[in-house]
Structures are given as C-alpha cells and as structure tokens.
Protein backbone atom coordinates (compact mmCIF):
# COMPACT_ATOMS: atom_id res chain seq x y z
CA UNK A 1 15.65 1.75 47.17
CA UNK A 2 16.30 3.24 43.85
CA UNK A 3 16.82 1.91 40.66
CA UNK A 4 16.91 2.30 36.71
CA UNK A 5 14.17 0.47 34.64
CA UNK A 6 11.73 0.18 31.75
CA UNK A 7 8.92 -1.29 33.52
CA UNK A 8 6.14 0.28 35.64
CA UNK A 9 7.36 2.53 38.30
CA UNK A 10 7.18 6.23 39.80
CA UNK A 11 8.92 8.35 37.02
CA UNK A 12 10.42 11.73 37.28
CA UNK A 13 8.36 14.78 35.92
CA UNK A 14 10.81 14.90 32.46
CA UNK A 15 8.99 13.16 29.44
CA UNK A 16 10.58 9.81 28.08
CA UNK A 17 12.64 9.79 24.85
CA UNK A 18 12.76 6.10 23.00
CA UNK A 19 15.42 4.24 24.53
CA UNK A 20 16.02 6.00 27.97
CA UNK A 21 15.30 4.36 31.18
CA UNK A 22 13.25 5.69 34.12
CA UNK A 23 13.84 5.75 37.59
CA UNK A 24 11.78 3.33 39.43
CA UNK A 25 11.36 3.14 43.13
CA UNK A 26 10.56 -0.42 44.86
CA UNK A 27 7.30 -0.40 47.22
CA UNK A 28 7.67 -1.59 50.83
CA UNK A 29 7.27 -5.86 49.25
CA UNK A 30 9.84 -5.36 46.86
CA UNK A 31 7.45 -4.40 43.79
CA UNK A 32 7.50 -1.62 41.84
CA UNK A 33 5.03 0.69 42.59
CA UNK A 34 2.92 2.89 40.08
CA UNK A 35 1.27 6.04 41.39
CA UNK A 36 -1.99 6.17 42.34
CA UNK A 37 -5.12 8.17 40.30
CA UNK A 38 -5.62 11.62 40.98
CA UNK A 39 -8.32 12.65 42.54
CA UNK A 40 -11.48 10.98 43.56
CA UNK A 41 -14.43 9.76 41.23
CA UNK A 42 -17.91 8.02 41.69
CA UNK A 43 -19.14 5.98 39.35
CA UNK A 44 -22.60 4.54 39.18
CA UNK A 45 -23.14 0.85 37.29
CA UNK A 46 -22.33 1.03 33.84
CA UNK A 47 -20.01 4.52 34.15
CA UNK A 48 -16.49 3.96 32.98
CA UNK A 49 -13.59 5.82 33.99
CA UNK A 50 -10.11 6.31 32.55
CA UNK A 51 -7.42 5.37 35.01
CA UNK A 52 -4.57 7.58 33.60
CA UNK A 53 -3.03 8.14 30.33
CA UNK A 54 -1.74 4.90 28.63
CA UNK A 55 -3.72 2.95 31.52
CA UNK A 56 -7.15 1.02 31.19
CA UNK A 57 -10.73 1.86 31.74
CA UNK A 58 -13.02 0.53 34.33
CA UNK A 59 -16.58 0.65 34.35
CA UNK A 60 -18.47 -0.23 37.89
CA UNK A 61 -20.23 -3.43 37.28
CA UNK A 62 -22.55 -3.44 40.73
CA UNK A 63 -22.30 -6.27 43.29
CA UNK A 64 -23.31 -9.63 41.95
CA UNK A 65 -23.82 -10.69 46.12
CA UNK A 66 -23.92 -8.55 48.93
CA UNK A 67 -20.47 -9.03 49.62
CA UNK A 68 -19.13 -8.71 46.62
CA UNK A 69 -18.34 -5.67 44.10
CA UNK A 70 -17.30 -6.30 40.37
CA UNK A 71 -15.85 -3.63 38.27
CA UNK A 72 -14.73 -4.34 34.61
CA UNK A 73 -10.79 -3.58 33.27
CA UNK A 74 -11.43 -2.59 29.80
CA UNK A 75 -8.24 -3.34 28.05
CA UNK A 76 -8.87 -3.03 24.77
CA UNK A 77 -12.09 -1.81 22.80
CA UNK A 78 -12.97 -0.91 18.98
CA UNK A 79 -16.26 -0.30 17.65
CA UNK A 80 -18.30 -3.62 18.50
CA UNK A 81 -14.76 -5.54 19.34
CA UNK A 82 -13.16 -5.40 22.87
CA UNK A 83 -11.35 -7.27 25.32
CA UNK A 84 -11.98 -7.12 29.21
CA UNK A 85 -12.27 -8.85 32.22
CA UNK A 86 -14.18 -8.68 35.54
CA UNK A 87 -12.36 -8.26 38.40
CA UNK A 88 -14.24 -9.79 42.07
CA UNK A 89 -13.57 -7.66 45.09
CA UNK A 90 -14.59 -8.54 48.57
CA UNK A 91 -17.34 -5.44 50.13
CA UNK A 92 -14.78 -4.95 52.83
CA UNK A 93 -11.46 -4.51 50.52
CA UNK A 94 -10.40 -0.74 50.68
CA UNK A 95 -7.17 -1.09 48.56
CA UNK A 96 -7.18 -2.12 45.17
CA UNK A 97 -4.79 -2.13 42.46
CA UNK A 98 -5.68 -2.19 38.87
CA UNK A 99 -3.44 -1.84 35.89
CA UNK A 100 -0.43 -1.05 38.15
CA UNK A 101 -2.76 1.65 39.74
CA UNK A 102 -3.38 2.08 43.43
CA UNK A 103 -6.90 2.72 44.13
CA UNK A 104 -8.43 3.67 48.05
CA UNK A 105 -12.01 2.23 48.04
CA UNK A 106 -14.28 4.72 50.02
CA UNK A 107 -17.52 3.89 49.54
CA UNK A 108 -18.98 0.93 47.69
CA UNK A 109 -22.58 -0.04 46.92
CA UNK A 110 -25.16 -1.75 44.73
CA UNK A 111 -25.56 1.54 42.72
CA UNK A 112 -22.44 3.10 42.91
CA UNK A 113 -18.87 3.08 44.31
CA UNK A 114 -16.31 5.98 44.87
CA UNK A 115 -12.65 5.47 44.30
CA UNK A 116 -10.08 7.93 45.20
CA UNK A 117 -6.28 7.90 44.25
C-alpha cells in the first residue's frame, strides 16, 4: 500500500523541494517504514556511529548485565551540551529500530557489538 506523506517513509531517489510530499510505503503492521543503514559496522564501547544523514548517532554503551546491551541515541550534542538517552535491549533481540532506522543485530558483546542494515 502506497501513499503520499511528509512523515518518515521509503522515498524515491529524486531530492525533496520545500513543500512537496513523498511517497511513503506502509510496513507489513501498518507503520511506515524507514530504510534500513547501509552496510554493516562494529562498534566497540564508547564508538559512535552516524545512522544516516539527518538521523541520530549511537554510541555502544556495553552490557550493564549479561543479558542486557545498552547503546546511547545521541539526539542532540554541542560542545559540552547534549541531549540523549539509553536505550535497554535484551542479549537475544536481533531487530532493532532506532530513529525510524531498522537495524539487524549480529553479534553483541561486553566489548563490542556489530550492526548491519
């Protein structure tokens, strides 16, 4: 299903003028799905990581419990200011979505986690 829209949602490969609407394509629930990252990345505690242009930054924060992985949504940062959040994942969760992004979890441990999109 197929419809017009400002909000998030898989756009065509033209650029956006101000004003003009994108087409937006509703995910299997009904949402409106975002593509995923490109690529795959590994980032060790403390590394952050652009999701995509316009999107936030995450930096790994480790695993506060051994079932449990944190990583940090950046949202906002300038000089000494910022404003971010931890997000709690269970070990065993494989598909994240942060920021509207789709994430596959492939590997995740106390040092280090790799994310593809």
């Amino acid at each position: 299903m197929e419809s017009e829209g400002r909000g998030g949602g898989r756009e065509d490969d033209s650029r956006l003028r101000r004003g003009e609407t994108r087409r937006v394509r509703a995910g299997a629930d009904g949402r409106d799905e975002e593509p995923i990252m490109d690529g795959v990345v590994t980032l060790a505690v403390g590394d952050a990581h652009q999701l995509r242009l316009g999107k936030d930054r995450i930096v790994y924060a480790g695993m506060p419990s051994p079932d449990v992985f944190s990583i940090v949504e950046l949202r906002w940062e300038f000089f000494y200011r910022g404003f971010a959040w931890n997000l709690f994942f269970p070990k065993e969760e494989r598909r994240i979505r942060i920021d509207g992004v789709n994430l596959l979890v492939e590997q995740v441990a106390a040092h280090d986690i790799t994310l593809r999109g």
